[in-house]
Protein backbone atom coordinates (compact mmCIF):
# COMPACT_ATOMS: atom_id res chain seq x y z
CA UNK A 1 1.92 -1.57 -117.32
CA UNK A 2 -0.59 -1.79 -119.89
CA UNK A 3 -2.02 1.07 -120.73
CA UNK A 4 -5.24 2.50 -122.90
CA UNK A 5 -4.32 6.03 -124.27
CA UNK A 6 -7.71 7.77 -125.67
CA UNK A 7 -6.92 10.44 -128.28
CA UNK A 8 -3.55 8.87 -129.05
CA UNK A 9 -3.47 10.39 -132.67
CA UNK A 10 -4.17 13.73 -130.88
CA UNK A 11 -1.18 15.92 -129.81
CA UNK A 12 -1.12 15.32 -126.10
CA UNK A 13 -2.19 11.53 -126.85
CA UNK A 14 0.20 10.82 -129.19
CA UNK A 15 3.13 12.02 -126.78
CA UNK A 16 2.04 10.43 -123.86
CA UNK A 17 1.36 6.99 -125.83
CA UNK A 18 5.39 7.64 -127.07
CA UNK A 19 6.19 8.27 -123.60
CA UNK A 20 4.60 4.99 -122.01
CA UNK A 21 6.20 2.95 -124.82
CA UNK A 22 9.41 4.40 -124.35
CA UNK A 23 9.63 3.37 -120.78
CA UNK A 24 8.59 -0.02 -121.49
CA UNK A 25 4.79 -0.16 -121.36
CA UNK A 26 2.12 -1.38 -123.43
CA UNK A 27 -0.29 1.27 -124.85
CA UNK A 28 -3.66 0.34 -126.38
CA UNK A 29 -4.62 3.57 -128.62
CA UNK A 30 -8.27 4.82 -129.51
CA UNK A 31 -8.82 7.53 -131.45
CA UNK A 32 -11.66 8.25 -134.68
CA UNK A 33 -9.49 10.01 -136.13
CA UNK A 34 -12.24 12.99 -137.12
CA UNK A 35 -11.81 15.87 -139.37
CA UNK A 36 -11.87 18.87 -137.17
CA UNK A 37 -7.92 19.36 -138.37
CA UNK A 38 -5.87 17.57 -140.46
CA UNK A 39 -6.58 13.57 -140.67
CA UNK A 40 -2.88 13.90 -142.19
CA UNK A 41 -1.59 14.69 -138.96
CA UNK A 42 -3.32 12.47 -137.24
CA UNK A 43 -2.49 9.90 -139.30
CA UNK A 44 1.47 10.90 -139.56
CA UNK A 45 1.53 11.13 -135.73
CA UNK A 46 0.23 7.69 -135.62
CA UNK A 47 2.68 6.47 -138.07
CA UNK A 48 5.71 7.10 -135.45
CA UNK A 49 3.71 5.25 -132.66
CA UNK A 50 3.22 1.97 -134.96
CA UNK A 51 7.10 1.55 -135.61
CA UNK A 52 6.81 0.48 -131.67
CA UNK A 53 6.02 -3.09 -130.92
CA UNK A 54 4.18 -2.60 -128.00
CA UNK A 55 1.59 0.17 -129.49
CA UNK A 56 -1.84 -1.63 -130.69
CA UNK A 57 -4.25 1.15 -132.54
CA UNK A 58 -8.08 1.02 -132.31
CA UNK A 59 -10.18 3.62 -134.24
CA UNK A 60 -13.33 3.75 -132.35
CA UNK A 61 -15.56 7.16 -130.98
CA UNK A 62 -14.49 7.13 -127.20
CA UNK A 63 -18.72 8.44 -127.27
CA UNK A 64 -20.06 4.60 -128.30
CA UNK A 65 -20.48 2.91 -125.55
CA UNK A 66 -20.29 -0.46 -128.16
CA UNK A 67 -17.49 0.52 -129.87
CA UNK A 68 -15.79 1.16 -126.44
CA UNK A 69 -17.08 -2.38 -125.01
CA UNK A 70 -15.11 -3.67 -128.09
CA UNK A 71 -12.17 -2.61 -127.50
CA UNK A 72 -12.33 -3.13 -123.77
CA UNK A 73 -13.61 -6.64 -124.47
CA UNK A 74 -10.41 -7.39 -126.03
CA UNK A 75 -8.14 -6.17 -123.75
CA UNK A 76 -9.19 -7.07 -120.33
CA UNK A 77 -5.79 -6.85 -118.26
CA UNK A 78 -6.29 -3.29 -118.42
CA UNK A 79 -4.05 -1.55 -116.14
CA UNK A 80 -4.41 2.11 -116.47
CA UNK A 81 -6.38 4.46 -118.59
CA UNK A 82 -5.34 7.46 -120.08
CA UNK A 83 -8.62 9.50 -121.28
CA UNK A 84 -7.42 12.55 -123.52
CA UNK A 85 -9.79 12.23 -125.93
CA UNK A 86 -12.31 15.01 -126.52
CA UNK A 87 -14.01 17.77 -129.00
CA UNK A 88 -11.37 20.47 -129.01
CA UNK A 89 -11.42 24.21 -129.00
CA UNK A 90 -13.28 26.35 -126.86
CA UNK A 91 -14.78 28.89 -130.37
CA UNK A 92 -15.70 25.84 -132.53
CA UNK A 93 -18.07 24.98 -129.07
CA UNK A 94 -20.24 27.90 -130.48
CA UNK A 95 -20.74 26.36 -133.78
CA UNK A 96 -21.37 22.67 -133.57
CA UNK A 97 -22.07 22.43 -129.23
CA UNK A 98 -23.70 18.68 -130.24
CA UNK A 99 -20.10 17.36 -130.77
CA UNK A 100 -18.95 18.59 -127.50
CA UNK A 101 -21.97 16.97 -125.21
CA UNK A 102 -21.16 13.66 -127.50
CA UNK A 103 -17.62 13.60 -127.46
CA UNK A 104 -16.12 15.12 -124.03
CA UNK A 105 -19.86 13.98 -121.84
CA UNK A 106 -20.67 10.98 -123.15
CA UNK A 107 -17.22 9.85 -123.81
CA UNK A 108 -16.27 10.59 -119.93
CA UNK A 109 -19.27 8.46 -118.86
CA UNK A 110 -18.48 5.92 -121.53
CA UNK A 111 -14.63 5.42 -120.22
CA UNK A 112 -15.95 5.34 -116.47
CA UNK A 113 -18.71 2.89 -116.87
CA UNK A 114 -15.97 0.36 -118.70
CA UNK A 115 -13.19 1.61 -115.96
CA UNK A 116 -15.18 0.57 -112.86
CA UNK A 117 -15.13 -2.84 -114.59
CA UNK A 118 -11.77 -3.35 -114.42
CA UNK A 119 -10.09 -5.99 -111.98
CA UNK A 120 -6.91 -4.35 -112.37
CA UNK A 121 -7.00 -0.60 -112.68
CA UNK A 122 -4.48 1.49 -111.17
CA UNK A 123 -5.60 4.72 -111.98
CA UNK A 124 -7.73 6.54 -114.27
CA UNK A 125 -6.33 9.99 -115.47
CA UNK A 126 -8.71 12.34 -117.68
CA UNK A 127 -8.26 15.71 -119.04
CA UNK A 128 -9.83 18.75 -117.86
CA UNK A 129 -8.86 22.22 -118.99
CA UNK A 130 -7.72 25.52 -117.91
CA UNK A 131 -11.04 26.35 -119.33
CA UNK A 132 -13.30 25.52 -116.37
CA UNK A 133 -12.14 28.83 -114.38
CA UNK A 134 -14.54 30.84 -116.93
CA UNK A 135 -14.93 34.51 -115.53
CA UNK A 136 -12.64 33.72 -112.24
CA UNK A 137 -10.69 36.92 -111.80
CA UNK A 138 -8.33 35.80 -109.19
CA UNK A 139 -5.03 34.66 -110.33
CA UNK A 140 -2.96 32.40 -110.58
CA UNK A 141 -5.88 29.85 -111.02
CA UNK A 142 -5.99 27.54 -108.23
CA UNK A 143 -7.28 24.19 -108.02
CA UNK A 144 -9.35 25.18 -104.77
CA UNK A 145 -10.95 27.93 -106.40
CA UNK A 146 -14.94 27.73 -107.25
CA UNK A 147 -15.10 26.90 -111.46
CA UNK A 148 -18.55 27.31 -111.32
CA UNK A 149 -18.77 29.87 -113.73
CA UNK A 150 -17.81 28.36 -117.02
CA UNK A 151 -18.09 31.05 -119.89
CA UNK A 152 -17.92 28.40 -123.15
CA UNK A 153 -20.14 25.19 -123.68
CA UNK A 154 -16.27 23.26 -123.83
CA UNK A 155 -15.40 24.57 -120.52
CA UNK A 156 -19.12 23.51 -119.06
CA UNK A 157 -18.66 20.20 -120.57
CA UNK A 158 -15.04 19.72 -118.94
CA UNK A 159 -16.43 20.44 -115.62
CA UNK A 160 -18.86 17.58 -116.44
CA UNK A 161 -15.95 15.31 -116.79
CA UNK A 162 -14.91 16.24 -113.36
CA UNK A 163 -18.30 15.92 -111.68
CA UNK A 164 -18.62 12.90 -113.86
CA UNK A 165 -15.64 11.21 -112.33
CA UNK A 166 -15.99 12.61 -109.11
CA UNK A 167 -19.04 10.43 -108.70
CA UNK A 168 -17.66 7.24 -110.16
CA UNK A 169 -14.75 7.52 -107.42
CA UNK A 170 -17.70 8.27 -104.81
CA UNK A 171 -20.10 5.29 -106.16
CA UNK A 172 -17.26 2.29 -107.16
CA UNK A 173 -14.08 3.76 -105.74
CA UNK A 174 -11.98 4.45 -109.27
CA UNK A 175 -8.97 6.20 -108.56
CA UNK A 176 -9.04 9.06 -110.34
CA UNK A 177 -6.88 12.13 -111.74
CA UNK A 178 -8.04 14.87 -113.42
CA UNK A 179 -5.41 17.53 -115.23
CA UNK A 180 -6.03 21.06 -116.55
CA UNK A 181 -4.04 21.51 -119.10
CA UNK A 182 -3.07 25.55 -119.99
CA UNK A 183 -2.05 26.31 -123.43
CA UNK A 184 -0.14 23.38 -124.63
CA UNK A 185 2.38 24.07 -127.41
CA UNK A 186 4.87 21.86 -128.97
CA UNK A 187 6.36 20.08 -131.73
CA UNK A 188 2.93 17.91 -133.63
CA UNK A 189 1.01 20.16 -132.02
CA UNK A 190 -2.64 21.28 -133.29
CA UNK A 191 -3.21 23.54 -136.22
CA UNK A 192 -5.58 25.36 -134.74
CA UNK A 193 -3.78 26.75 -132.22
CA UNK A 194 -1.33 29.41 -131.60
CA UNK A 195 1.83 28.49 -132.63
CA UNK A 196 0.91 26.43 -135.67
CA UNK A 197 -1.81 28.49 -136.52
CA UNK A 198 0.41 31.72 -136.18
CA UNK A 199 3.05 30.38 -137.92
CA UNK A 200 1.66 28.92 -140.54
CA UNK A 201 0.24 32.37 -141.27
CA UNK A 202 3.47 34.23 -141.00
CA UNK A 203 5.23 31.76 -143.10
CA UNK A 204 2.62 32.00 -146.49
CA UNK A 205 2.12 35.85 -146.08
CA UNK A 206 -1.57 35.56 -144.27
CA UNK A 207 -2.38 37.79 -141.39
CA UNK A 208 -3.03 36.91 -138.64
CA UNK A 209 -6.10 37.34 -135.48
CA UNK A 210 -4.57 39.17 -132.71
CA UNK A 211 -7.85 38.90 -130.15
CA UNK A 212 -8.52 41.36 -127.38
CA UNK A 213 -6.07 43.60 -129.10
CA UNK A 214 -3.25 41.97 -128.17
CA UNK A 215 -3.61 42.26 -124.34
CA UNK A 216 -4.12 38.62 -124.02
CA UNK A 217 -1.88 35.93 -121.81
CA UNK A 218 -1.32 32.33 -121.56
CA UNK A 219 0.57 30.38 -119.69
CA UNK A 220 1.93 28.66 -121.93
CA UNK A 221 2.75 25.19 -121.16
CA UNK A 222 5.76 22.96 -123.35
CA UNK A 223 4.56 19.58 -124.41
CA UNK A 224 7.20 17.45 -122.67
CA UNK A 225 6.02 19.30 -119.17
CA UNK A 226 2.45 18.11 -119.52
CA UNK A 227 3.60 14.35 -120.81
CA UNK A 228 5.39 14.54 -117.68
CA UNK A 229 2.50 15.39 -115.24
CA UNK A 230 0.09 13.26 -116.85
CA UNK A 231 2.37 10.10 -116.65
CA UNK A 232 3.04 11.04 -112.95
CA UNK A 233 -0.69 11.32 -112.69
CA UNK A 234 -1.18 7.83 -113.84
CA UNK A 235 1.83 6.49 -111.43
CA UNK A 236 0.24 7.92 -108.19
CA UNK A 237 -3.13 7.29 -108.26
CA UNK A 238 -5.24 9.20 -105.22
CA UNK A 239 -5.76 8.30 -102.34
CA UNK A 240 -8.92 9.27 -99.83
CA UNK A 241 -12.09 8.73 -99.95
CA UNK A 242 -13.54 9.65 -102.65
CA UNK A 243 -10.07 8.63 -104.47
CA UNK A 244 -10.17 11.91 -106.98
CA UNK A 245 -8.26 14.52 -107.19
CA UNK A 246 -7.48 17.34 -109.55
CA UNK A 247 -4.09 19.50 -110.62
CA UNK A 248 -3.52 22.20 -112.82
CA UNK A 249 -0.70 21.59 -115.29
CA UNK A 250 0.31 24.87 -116.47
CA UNK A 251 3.82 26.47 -116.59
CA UNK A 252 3.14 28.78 -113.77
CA UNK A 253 4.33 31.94 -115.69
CA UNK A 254 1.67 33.63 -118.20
CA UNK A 255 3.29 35.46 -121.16
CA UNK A 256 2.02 38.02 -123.27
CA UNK A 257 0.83 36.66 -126.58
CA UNK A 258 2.81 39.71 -128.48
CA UNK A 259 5.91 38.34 -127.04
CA UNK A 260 5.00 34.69 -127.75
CA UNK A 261 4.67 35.92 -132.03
CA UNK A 262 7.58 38.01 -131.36
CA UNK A 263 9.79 34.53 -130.87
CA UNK A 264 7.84 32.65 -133.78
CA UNK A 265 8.60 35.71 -136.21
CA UNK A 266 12.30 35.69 -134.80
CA UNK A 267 12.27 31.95 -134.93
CA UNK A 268 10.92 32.21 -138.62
CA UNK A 269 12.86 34.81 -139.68
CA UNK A 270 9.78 36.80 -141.05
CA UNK A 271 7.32 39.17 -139.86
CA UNK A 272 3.84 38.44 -139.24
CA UNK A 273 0.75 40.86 -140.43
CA UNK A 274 -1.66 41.14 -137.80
CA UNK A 275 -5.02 42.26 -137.48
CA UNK A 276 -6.07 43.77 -134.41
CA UNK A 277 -9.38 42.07 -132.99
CA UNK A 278 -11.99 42.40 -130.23
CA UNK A 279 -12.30 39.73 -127.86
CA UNK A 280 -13.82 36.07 -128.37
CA UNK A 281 -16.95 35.35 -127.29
CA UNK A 282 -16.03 32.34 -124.37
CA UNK A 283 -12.77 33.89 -124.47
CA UNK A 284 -10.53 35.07 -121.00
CA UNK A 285 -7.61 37.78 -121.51
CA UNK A 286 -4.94 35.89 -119.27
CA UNK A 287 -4.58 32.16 -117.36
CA UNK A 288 -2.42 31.24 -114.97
CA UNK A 289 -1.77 28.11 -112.96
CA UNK A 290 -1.03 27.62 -109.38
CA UNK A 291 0.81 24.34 -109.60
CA UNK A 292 1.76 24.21 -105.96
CA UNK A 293 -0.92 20.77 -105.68
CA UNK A 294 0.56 19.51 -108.47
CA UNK A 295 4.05 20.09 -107.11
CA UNK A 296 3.36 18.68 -103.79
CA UNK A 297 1.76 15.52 -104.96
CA UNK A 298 3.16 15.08 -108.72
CA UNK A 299 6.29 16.59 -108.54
CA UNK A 300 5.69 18.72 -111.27
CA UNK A 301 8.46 20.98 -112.25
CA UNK A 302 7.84 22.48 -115.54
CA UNK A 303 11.41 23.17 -117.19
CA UNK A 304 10.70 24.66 -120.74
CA UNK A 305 10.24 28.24 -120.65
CA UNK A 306 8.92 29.98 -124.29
CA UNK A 307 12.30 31.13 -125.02
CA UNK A 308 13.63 27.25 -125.32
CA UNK A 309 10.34 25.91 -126.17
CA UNK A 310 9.22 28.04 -129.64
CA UNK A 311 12.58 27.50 -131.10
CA UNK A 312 11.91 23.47 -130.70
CA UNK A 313 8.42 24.19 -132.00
CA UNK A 314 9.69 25.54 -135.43
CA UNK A 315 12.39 23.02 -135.53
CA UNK A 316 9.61 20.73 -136.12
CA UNK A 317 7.15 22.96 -138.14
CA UNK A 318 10.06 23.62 -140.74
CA UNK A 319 10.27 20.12 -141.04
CA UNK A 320 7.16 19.02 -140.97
CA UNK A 321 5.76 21.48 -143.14
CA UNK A 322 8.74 22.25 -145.86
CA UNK A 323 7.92 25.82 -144.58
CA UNK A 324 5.25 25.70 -146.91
């Protein structure tokens, strides 16, 4: 299959893009490589995917429609479309909201208006976010709940992507998935967010932000679990009319964020200095996913608890890194 992988110097992207090439596919990456964390990383994940002869980069803004014509221009045979690109991070929403209507809006109506032109697309996948159930009390999250209540201007925009795509499948019948994603942690995974960011912390002797006092969970969710759902998302596009669905991929099992720094400081063989904090504006104190949907339809089994999952984490950090 050929494949276009948006985001693919981003953490998800660039393990779904190595996914799809290791199973044979081709896999046309986009990303603009922007500065909101390290252009290093970015640039060292995209290193490994160029070794692979099938991988063909593009840096373009997923949020110009031109730029996006471009590149679809030049690759019309199209097959699937893999749209993880997006303005990250629900607290950097309060500071510069602008990015977020340009990059996660636009760019949704951007990839639709070029994916309904497609003669040969087999499904459109798009990422959503755990965000979108805002103030929902109710747990485990599920996907039939009401997400009408976003409580960040990233989780509001997400929704948008759903609604967005949710009316392309109604108007020009694009199959469509949509994911929320909970808490993804892995090896390349983003400095700004838990496990790099706490680790890189313990590791040169800074403290670190424990929010809500440390009566927060997540269900956090190993990167080779969500590379998994998202390339069975592409493989089964929807059916019904309209052709759009959406799944949670989460781990189904929240953890306490204490016991998620507890295996990073045994992991790294150092203690960490925390501060104790209130909590985040467009913050929630726990997620959790009902993946039943995405079981049933996906045959999503996540298999990486915490336990097996930080240890692989550091692996790579200490690598990566030099431990600082």
């Amino acid at each position: 299959m050929q494949v276009l992988v948006t985001g693919a110097a981003g953490f998800i992207g660039f393990h779904v893009a190595r996914a799809l090439l290791a199973r044979g596919d081709t896999v046309y990456g986009v990303d603009n490589l922007n500065d909101y964390y390290s252009v290093a990383l970015k640039r060292a994940r995209l290193a490994q995917l160029e070794r692979q002869r099938n991988f063909v980069f593009c840096q373009a803004d997923v949020g110009d429609p031109d730029a996006m014509s471009e590149v679809f221009g030049r690759h019309p045979a199209i097959e699937g479309i893999i749209h993880l690109a997006a303005q990250a991070g629900v607290r950097y929403s309060l500071e510069n909201p602008y990015a977020y209507v340009h990059s996660n809006v636009m760019g949704q109506v951007v990839m639709l208006e070029r994916a309904r032109r497609l003669s040969r697309l087999h499904c459109f996948v798009y990422a959503s976010s755990s965000s979108v159930y805002g103030g929902n009390k109710k747990q485990p999250f599920s996907v039939d709940d009401r997400v009408d209540n976003p409580i960040s201007l990233y989780a509001a925009t997400k929704k948008s992507c759903e609604l967005s795509a949710q009316t392309y499948s109604h108007l020009f019948g694009i199959p469509a998935n949509g994911l929320r994603f909970f808490t993804v942690y892995g090896p390349w995974g983003r400095p700004d967010m838990a496990a790099y960011l706490f680790a890189d912390a313990i590791v040169t002797g800074r403290p670190i932000n424990v929010f809500n006092h440390g009566n927060m969970e997540r269900d956090f969710t190993y990167i080779d679990d969500i590379v998994a759902g998202t390339i069975a998302a592409l493989d089964r596009p929807p059916q019904g009319s309209p052709p759009h669905k959406v799944y949670n991929l989460g781990n189904h099992h929240p953890e306490s964020l204490t016991h998620f720094i507890e295996l990073l400081e045994k992991e790294l063989g150092r203690s960490a200095t925390k501060n104790s904090m209130p909590m985040q504006p467009g913050d929630v104190p726990s997620s959790f996913a009902d993946i039943e949907t995405s079981r049933r339809d996906l045959d999503f089994d996540p298999k990486t608890p915490i336990e097996i999952g930080i240890p692989k984490f550091v692996e790579w950090y200490k690598e990566y890194t030099g431990e600082r």
